[in-house]
C-alpha atoms as a PDB file:
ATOM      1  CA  UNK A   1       0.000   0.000   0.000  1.00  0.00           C
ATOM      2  CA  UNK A   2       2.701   2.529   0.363  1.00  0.00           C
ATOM      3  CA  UNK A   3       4.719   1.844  -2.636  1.00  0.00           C
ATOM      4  CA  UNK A   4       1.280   2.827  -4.291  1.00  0.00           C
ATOM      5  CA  UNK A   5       0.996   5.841  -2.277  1.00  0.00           C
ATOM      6  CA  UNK A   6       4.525   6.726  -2.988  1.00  0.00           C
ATOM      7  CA  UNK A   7       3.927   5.899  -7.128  1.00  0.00           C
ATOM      8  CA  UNK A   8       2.519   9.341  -7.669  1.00  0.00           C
ATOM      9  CA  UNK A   9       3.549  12.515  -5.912  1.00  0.00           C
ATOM     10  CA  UNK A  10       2.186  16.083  -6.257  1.00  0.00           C
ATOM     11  CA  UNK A  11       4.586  19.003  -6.096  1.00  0.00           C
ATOM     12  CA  UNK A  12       3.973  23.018  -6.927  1.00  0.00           C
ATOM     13  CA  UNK A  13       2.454  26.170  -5.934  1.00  0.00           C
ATOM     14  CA  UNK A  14      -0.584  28.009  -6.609  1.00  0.00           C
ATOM     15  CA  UNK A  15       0.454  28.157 -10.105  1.00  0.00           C
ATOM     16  CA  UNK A  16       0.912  24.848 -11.606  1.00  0.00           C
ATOM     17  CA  UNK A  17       1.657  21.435 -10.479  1.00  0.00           C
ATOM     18  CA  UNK A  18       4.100  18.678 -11.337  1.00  0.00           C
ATOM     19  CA  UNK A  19       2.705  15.232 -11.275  1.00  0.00           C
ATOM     20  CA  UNK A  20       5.380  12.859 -10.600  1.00  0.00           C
ATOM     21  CA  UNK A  21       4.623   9.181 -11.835  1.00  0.00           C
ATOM     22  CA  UNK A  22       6.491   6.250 -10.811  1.00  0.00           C
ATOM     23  CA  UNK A  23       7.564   3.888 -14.422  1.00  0.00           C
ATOM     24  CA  UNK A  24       8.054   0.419 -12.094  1.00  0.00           C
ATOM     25  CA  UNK A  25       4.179   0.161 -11.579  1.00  0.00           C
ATOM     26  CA  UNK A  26       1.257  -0.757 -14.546  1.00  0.00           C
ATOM     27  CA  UNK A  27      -0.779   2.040 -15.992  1.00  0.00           C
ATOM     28  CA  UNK A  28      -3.747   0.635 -14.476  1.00  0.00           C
ATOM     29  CA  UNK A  29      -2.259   0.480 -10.926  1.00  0.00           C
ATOM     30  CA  UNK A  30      -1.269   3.952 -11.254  1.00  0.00           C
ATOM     31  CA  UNK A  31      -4.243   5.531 -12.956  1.00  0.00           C
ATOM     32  CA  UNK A  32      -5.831   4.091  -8.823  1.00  0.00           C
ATOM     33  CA  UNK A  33      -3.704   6.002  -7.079  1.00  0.00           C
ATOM     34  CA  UNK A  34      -3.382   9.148  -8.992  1.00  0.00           C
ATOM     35  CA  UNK A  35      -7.671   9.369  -8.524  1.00  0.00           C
ATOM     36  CA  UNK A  36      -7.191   8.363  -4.883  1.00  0.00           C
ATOM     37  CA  UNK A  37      -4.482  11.060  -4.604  1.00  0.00           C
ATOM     38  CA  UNK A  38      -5.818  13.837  -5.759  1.00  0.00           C
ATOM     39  CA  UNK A  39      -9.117  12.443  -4.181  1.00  0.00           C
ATOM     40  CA  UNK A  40      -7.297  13.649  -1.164  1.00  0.00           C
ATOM     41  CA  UNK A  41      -6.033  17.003  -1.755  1.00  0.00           C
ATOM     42  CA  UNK A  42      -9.233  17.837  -3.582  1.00  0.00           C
ATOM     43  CA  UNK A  43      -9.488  20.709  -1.259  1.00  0.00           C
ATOM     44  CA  UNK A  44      -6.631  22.047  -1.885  1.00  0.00           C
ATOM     45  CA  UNK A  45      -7.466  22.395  -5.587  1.00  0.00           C
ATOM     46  CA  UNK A  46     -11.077  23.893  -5.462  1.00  0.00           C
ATOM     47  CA  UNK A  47     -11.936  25.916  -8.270  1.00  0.00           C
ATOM     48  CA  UNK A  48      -8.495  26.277  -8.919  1.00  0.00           C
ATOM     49  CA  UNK A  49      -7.306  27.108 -12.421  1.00  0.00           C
ATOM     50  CA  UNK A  50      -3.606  25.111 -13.306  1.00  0.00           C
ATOM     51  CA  UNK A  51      -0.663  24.449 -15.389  1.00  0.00           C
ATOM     52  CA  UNK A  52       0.180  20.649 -14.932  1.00  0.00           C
ATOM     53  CA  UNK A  53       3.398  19.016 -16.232  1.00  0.00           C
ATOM     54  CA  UNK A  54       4.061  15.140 -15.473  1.00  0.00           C
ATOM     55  CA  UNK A  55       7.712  13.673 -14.573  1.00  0.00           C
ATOM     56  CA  UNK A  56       9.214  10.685 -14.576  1.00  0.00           C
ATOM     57  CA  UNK A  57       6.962   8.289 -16.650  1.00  0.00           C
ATOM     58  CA  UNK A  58       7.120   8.363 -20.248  1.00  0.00           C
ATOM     59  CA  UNK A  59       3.314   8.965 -21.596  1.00  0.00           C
ATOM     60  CA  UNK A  60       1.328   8.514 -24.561  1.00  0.00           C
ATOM     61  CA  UNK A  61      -1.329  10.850 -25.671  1.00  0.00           C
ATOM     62  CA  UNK A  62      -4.248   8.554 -24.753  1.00  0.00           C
ATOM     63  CA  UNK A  63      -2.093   7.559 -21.420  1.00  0.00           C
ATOM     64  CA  UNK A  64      -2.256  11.214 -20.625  1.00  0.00           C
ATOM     65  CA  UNK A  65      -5.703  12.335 -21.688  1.00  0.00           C
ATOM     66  CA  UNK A  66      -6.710   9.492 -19.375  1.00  0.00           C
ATOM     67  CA  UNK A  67      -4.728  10.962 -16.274  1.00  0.00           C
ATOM     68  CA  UNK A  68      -6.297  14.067 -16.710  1.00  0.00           C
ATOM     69  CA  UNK A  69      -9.636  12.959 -17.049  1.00  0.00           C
ATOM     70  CA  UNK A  70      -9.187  11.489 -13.680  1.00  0.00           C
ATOM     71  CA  UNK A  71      -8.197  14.667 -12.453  1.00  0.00           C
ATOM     72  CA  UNK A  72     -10.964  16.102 -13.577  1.00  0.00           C
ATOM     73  CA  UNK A  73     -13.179  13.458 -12.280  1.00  0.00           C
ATOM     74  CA  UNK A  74     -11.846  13.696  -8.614  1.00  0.00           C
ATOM     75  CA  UNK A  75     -10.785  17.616  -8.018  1.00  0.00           C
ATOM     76  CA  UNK A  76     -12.594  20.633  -9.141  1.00  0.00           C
ATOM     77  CA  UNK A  77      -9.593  21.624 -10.382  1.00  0.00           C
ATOM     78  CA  UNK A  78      -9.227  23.303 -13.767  1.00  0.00           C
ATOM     79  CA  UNK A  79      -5.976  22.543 -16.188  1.00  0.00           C
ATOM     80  CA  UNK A  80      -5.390  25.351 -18.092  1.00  0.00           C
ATOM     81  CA  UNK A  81      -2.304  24.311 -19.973  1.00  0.00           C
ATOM     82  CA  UNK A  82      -0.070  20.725 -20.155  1.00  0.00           C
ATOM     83  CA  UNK A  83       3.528  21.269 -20.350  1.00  0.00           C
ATOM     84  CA  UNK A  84       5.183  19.463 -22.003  1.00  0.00           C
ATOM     85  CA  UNK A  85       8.417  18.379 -20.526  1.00  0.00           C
ATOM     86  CA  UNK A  86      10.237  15.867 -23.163  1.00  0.00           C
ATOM     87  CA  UNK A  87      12.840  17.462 -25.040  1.00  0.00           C
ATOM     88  CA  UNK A  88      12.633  15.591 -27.962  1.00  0.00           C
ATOM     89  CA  UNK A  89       9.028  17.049 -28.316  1.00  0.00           C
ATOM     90  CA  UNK A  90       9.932  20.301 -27.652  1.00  0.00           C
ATOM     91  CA  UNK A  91      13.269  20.060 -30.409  1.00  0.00           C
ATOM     92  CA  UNK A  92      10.202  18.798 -33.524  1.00  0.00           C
ATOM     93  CA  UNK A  93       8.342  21.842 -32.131  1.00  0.00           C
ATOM     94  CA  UNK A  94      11.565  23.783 -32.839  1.00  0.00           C
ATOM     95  CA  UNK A  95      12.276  22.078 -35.967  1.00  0.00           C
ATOM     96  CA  UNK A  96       8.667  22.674 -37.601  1.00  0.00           C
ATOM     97  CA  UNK A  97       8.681  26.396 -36.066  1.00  0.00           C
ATOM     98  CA  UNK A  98      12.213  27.137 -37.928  1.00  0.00           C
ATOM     99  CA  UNK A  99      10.350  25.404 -41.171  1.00  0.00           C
ATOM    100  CA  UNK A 100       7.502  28.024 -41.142  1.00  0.00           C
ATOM    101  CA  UNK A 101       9.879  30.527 -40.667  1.00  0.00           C
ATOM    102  CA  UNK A 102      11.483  29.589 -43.953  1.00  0.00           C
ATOM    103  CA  UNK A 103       8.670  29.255 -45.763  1.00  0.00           C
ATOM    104  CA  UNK A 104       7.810  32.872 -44.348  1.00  0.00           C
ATOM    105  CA  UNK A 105      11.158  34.131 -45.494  1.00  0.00           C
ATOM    106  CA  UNK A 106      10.451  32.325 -49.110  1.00  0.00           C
ATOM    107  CA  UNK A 107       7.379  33.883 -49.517  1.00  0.00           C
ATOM    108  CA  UNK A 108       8.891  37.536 -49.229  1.00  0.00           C
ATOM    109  CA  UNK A 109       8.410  38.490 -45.679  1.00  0.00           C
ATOM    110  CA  UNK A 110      11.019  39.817 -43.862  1.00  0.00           C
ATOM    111  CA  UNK A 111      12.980  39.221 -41.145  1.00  0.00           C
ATOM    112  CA  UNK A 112      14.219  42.349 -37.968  1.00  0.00           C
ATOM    113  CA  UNK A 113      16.971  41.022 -35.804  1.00  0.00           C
ATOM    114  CA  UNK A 114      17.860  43.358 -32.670  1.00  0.00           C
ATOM    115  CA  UNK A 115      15.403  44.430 -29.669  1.00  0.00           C
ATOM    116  CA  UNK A 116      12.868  47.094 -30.283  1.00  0.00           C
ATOM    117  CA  UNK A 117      13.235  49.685 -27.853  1.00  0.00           C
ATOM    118  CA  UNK A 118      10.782  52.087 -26.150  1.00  0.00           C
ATOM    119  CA  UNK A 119       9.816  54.724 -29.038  1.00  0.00           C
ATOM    120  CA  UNK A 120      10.672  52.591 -31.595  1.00  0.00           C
ATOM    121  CA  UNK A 121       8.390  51.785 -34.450  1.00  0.00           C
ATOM    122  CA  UNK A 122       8.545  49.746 -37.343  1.00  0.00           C
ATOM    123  CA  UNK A 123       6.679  49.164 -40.188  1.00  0.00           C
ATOM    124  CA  UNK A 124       6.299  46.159 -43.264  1.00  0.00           C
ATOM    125  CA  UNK A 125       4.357  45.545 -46.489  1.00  0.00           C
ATOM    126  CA  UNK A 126       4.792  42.035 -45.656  1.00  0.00           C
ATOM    127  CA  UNK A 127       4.762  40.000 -42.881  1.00  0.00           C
ATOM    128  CA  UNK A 128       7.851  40.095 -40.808  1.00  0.00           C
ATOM    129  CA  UNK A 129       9.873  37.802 -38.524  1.00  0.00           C
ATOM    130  CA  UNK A 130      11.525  39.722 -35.487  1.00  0.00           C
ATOM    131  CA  UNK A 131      14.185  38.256 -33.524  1.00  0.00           C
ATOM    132  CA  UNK A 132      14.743  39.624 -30.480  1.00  0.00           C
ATOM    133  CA  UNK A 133      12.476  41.232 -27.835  1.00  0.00           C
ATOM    134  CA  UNK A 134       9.684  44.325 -28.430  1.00  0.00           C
ATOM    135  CA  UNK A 135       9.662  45.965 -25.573  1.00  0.00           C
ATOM    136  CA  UNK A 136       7.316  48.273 -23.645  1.00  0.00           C
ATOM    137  CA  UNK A 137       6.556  51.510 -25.839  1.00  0.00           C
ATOM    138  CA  UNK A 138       8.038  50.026 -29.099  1.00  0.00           C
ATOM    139  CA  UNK A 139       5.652  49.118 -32.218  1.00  0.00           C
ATOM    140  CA  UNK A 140       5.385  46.963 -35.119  1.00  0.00           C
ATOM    141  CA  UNK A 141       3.143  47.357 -38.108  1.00  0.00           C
ATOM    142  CA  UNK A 142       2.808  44.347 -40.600  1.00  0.00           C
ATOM    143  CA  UNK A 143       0.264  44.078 -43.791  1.00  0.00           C
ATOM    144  CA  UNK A 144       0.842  40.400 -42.988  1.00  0.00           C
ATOM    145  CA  UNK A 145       1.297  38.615 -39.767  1.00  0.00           C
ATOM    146  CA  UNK A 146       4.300  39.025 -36.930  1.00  0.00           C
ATOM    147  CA  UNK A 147       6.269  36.509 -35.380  1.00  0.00           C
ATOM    148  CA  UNK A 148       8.283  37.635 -32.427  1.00  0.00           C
ATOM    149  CA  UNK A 149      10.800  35.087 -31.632  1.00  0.00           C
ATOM    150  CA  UNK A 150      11.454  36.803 -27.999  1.00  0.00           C
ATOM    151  CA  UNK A 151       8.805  38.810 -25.819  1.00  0.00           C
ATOM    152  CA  UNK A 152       6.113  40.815 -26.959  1.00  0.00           C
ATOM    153  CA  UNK A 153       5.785  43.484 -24.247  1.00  0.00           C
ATOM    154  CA  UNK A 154       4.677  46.393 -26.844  1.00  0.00           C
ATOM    155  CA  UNK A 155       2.308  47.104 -29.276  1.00  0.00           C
ATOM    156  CA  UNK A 156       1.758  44.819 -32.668  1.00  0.00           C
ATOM    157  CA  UNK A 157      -0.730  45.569 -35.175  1.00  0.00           C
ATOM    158  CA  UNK A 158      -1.033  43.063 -37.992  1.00  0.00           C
ATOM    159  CA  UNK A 159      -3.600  43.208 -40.595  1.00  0.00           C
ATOM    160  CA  UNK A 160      -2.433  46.883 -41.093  1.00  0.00           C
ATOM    161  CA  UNK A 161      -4.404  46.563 -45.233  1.00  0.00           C
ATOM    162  CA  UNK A 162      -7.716  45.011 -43.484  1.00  0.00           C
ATOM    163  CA  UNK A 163      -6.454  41.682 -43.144  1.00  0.00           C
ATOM    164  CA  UNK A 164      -8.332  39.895 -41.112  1.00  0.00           C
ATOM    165  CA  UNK A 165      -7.157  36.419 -41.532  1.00  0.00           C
ATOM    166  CA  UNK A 166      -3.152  37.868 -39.994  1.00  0.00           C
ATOM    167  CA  UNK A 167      -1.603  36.714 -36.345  1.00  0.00           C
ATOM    168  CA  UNK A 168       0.599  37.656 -34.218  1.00  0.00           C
ATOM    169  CA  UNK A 169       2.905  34.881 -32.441  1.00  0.00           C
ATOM    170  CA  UNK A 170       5.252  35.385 -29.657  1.00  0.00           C
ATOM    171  CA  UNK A 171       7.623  33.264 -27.587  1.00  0.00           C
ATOM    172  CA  UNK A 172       6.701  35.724 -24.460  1.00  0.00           C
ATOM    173  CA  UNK A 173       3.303  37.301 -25.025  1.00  0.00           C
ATOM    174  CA  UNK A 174       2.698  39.896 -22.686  1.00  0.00           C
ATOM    175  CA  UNK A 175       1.697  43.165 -24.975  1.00  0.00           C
ATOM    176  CA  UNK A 176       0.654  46.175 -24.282  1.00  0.00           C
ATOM    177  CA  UNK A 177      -1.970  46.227 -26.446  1.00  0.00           C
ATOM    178  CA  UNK A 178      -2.594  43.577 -29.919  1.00  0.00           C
ATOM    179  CA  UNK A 179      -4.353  45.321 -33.060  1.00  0.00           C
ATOM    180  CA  UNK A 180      -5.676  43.090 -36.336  1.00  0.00           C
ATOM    181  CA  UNK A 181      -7.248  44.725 -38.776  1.00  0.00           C
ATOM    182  CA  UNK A 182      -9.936  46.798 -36.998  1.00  0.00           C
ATOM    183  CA  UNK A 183     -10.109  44.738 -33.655  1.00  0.00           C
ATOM    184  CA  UNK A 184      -8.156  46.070 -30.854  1.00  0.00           C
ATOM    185  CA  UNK A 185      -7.114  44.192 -27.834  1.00  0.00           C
ATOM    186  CA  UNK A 186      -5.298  45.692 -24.827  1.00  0.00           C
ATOM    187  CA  UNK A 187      -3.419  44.043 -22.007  1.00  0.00           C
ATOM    188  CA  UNK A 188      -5.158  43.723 -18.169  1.00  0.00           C
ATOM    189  CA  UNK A 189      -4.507  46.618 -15.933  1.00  0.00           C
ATOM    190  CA  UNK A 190      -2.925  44.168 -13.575  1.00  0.00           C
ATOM    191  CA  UNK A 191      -0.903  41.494 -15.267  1.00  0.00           C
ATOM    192  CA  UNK A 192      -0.983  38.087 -13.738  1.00  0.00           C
ATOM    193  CA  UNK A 193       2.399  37.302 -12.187  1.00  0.00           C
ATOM    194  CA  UNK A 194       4.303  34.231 -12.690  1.00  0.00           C
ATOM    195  CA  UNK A 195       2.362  33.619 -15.559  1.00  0.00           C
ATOM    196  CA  UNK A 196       3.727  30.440 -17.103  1.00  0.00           C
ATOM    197  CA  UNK A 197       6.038  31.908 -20.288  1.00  0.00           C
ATOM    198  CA  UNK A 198       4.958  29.570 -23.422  1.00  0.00           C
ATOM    199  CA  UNK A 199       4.703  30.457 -27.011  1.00  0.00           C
ATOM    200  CA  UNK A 200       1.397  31.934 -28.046  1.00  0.00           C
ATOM    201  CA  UNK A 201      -0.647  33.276 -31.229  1.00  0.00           C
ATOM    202  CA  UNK A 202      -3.230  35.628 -31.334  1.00  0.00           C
ATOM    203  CA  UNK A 203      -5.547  35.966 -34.112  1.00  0.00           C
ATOM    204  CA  UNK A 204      -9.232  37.472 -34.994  1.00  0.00           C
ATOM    205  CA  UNK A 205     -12.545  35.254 -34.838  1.00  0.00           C
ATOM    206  CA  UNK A 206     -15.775  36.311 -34.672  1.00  0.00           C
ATOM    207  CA  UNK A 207     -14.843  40.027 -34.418  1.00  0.00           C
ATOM    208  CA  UNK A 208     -12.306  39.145 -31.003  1.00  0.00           C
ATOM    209  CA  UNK A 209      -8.775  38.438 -30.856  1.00  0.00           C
ATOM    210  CA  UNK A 210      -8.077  35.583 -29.328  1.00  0.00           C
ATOM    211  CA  UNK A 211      -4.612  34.426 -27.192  1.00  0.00           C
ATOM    212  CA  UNK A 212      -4.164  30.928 -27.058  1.00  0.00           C
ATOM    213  CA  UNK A 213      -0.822  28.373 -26.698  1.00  0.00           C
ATOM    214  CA  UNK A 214       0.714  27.613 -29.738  1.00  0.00           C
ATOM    215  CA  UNK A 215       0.659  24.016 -30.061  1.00  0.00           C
ATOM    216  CA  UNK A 216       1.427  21.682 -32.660  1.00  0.00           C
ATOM    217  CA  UNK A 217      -2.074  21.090 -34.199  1.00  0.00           C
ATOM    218  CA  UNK A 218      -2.215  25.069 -34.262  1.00  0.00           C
ATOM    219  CA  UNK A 219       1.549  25.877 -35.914  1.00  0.00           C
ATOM    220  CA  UNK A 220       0.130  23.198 -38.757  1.00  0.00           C
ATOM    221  CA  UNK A 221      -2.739  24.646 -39.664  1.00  0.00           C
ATOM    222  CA  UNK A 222      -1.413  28.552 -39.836  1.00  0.00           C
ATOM    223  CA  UNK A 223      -1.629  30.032 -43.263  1.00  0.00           C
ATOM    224  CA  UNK A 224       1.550  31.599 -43.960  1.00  0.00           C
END
């Protein structure tokens, strides 16, 4: 009974969590414990709203999905985000990023190393790949879309002809204010702290920008 107690472990902060799963037990032993463990600390998760990342126990996609349903099952917990902790996901991520990025370059956008500083503003006829940071009081202006391949702490308009179907990406999205096309998103008064840093795209649906990770399924279905 306590080596299946001790198969799953719980660690974090108010924040996120880290889920640590034991490899030497079977899926079906540990999918018990992980519902009888956070069984337990349900209290400590009400209502909460999470970033959850698992250790030491390789997973599969169903394998996962399944451990979060549980979750969900025993906690009132919400997971916001998964992060994703195996490097050799995170270097195809890289790879397929870097292979939009050429495709952006072959398709005549452009490409701004160096940081934008405060007062600084820049603008394309296409759409434009900037590495390096924008920080606060700096702008960029793109007919097309912007990728920032650092953080996004200033003001990027996209769209600038009408476009409505342009994005903005960032490694570090935290802007002062997003504009595409005629839609016009600003940042919250009071910025979350220790928000978790991920790459994220922003784009225009239904007349709102929306902010969301930039996964895998998302990167493959942009329109460059």
């Amino acid at each position: 009974m306590n080596t299946a107690n001790n198969s799953v472990m719980i660690k974090g902060n108010k924040y996120g969590i880290i889920v640590v799963l034991s490899p030497d037990i079977k899926f079906d032993e540990l999918k018990l414990t992980v519902a009888e463990k956070f069984k337990e600390s349900s209290k400590f998760f009400e209502n909460a709203k999470m970033a959850i990342s698992f250790e030491g126990r390789k997973l599969s996609s169903e394998e996962q999905k399944e451990i979060l349903d549980i979750i969900a099952q025993n906690t009132d917990m919400q997971i916001v985000c998964v992060i994703d902790n195996d490097p050799d996901t995170e270097e195809t991520f890289r790879k397929n990023l870097e292979q939009k990025l050429m495709e952006l370059e072959n398709n005549t956008g452009q490409f701004y190393k160096g940081i934008l500083r405060s007062g600084t503003s820049l603008e394309f006829e296409t759409s434009v790949v900037i590495i390096g940071d924008v920080n606060h009081g700096a702008r960029v202006v793109s007919k097309g879309n912007i990728i920032v391949l650092g953080a996004l702490k200033g003001n990027a308009f996209a769209g600038a002809c009408g476009n409505t179907n342009s994005f903005v990406v960032a490694l570090d999205m935290r802007p002062m204010q997003i504009r595409i096309a005629d839609t016009i998103a600003r940042s919250p008064d009071k910025p979350v702290k220790d928000e978790v840093k991920e790459a994220k795209i922003a784009f225009l649906e239904n007349g709102n920008i929306y902010i969301e990770p930039l996964n895998k399924s998302v990167l493959n279905d942009i329109n460059l």
